[in-house]
PDB file of N, CA and C in Angstrom:
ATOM      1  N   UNK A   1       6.900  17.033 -77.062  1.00  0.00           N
ATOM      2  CA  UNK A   1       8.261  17.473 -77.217  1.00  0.00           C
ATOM      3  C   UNK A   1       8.623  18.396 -76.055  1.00  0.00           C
ATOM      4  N   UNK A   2       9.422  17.998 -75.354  1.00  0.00           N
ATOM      5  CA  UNK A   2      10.440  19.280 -74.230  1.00  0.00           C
ATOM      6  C   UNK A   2      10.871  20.315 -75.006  1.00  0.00           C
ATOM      7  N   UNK A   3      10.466  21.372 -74.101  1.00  0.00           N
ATOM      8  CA  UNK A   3      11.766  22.820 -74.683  1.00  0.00           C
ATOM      9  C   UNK A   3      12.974  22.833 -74.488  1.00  0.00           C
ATOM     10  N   UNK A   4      13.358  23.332 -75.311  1.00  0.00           N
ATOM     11  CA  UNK A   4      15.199  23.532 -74.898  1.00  0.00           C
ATOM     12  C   UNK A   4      14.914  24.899 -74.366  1.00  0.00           C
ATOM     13  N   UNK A   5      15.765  24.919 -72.813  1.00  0.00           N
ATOM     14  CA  UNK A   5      15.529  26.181 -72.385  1.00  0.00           C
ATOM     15  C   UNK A   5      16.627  26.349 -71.752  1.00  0.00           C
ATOM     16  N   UNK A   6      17.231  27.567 -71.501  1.00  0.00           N
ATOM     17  CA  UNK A   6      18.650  27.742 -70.576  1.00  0.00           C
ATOM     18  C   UNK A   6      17.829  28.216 -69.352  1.00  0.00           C
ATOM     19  N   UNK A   7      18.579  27.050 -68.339  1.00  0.00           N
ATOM     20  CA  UNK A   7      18.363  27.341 -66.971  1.00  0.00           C
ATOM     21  C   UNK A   7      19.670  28.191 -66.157  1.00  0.00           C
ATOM     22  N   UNK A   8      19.352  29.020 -65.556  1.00  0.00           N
ATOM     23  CA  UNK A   8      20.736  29.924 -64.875  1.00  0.00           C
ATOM     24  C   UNK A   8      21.488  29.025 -63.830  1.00  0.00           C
ATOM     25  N   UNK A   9      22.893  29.254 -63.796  1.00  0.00           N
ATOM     26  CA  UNK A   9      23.631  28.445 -63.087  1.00  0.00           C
ATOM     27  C   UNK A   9      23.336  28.081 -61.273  1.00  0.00           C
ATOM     28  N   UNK A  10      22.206  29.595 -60.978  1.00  0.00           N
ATOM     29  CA  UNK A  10      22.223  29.635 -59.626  1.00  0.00           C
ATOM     30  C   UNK A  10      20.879  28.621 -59.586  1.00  0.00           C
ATOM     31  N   UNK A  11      20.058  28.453 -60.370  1.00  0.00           N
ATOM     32  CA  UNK A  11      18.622  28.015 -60.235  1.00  0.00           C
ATOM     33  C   UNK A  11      18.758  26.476 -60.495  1.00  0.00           C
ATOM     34  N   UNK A  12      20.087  25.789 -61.195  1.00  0.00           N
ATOM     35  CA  UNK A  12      20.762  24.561 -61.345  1.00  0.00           C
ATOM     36  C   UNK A  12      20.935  24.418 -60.042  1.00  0.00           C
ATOM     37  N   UNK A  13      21.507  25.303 -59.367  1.00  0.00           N
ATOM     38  CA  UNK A  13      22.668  24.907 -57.918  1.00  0.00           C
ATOM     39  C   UNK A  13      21.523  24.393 -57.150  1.00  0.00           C
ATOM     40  N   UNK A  14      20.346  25.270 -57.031  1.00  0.00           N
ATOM     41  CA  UNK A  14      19.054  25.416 -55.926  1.00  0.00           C
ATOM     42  C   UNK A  14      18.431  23.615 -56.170  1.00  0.00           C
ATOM     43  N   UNK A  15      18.117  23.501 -57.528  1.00  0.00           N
ATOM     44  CA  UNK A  15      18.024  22.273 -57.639  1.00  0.00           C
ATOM     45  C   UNK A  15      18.812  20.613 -57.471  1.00  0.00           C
ATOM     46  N   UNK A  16      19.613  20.614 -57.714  1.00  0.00           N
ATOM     47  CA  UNK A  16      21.400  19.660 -57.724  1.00  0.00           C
ATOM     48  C   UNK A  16      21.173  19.731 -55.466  1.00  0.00           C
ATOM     49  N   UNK A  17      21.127  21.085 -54.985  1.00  0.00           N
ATOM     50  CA  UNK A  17      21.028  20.697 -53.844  1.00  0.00           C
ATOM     51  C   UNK A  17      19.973  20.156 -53.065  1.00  0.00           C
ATOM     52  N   UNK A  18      18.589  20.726 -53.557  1.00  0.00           N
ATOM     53  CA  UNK A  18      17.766  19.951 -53.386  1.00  0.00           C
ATOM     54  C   UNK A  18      17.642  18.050 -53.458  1.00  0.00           C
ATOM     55  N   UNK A  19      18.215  18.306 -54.838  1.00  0.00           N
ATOM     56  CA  UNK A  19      18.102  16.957 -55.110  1.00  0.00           C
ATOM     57  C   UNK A  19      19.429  15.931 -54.288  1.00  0.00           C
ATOM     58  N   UNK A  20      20.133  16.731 -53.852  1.00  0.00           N
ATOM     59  CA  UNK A  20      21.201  16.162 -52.673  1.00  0.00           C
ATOM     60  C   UNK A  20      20.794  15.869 -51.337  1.00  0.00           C
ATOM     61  N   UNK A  21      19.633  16.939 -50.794  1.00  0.00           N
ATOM     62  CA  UNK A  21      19.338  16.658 -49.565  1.00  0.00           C
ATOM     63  C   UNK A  21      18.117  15.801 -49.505  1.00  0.00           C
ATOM     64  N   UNK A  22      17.283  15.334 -50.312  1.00  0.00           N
ATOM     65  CA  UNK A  22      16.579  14.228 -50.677  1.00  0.00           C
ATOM     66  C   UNK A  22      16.754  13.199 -51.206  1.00  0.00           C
ATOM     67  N   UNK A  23      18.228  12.719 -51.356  1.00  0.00           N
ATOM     68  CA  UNK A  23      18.412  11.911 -51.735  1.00  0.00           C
ATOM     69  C   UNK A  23      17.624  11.379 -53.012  1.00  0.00           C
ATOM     70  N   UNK A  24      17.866  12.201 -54.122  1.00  0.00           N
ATOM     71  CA  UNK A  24      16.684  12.184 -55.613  1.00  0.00           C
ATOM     72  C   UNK A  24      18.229  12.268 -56.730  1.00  0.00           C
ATOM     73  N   UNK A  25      17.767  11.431 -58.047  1.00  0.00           N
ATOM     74  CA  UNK A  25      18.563  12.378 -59.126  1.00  0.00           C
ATOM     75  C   UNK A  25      18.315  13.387 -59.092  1.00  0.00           C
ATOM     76  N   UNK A  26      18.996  13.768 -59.933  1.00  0.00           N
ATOM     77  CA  UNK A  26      18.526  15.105 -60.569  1.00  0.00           C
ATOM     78  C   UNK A  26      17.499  15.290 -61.112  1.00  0.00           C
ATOM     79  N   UNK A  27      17.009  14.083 -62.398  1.00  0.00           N
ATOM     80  CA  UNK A  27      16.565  14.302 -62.859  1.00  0.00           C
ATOM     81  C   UNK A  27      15.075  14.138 -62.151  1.00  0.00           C
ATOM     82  N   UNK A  28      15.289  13.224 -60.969  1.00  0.00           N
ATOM     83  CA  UNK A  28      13.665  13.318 -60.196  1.00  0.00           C
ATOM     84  C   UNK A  28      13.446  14.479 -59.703  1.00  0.00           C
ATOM     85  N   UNK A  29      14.621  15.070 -59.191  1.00  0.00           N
ATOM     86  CA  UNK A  29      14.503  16.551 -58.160  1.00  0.00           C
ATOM     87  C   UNK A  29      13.989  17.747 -59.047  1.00  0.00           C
ATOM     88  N   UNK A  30      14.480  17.903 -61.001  1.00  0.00           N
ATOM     89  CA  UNK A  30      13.526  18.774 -61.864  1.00  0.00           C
ATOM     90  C   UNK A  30      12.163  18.296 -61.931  1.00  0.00           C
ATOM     91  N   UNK A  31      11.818  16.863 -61.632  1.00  0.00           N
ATOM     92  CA  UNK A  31      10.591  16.242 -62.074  1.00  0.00           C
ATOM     93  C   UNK A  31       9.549  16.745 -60.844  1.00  0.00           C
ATOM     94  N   UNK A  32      10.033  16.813 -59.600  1.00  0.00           N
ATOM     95  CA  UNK A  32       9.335  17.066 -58.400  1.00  0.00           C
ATOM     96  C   UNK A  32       9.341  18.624 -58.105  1.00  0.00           C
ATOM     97  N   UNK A  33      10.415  19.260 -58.558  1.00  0.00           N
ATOM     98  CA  UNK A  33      10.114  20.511 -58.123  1.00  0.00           C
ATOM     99  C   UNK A  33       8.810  21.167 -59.394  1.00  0.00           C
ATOM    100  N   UNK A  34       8.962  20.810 -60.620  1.00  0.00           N
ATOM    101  CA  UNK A  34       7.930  21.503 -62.133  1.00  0.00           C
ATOM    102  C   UNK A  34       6.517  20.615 -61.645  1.00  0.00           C
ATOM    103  N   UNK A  35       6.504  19.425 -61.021  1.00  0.00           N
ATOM    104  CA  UNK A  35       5.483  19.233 -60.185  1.00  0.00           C
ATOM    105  C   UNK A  35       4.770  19.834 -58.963  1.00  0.00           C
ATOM    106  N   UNK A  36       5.560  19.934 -58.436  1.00  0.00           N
ATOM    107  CA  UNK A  36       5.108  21.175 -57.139  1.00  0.00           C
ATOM    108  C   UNK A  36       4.626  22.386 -57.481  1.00  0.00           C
ATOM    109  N   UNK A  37       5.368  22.773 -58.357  1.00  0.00           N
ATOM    110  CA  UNK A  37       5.318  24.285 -59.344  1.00  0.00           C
ATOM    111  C   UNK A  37       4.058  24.550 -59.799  1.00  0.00           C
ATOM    112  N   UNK A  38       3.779  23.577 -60.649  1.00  0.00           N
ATOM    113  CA  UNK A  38       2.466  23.475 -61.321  1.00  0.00           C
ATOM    114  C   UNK A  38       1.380  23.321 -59.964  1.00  0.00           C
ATOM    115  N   UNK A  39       1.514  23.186 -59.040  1.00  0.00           N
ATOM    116  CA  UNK A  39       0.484  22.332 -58.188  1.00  0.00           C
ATOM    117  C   UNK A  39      -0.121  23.802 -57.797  1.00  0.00           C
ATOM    118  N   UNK A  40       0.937  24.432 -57.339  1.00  0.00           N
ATOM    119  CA  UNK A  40       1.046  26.077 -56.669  1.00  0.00           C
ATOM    120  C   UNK A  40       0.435  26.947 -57.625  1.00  0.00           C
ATOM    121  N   UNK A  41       1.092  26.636 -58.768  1.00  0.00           N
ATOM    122  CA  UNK A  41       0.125  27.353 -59.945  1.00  0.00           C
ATOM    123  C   UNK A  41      -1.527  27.326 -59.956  1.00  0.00           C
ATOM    124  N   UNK A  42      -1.455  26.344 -59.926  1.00  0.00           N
ATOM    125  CA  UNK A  42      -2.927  25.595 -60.301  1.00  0.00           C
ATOM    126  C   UNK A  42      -3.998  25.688 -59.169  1.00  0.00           C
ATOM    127  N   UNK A  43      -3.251  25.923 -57.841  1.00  0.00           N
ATOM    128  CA  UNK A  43      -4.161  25.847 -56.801  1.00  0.00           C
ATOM    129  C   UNK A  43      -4.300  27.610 -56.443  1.00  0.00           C
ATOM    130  N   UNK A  44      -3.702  28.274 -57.287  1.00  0.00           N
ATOM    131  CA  UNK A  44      -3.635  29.327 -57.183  1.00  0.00           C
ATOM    132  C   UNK A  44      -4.687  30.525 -57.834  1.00  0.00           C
ATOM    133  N   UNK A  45      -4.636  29.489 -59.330  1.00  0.00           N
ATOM    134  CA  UNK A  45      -5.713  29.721 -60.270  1.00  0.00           C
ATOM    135  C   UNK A  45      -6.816  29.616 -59.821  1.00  0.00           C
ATOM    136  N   UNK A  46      -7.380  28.679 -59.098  1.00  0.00           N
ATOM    137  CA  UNK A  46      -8.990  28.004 -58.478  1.00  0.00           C
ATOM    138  C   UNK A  46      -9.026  29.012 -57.002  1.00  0.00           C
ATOM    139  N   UNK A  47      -8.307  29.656 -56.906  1.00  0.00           N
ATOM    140  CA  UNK A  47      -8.518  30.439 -55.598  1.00  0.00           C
ATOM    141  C   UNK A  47      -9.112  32.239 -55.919  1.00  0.00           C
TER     142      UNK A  47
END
């Protein structure tokens, strides 16, 4: 199950443009950035 979570209007914008200058939906551009996210996390943890 996904959370319902409120995302802030500026942290929408950061994404929507991302996902503009990569030519991505949206919904790939949340999928790739909580991917990246996690990656940074994770490689962060093992360090």
């Amino acid at each position: 199950m996904r959370p319902a979570i409120d995302i802030s209007h500026g942290l929408h914008g950061r994404v929507k443009d991302y996902a503009e200058a990569n030519d991505l939906s949206l919904d790939e551009a949340y999928i790739e950035v909580l991917e990246m996210g996690l990656e940074t996390l994770e490689t962060q943890d093992q360090q």
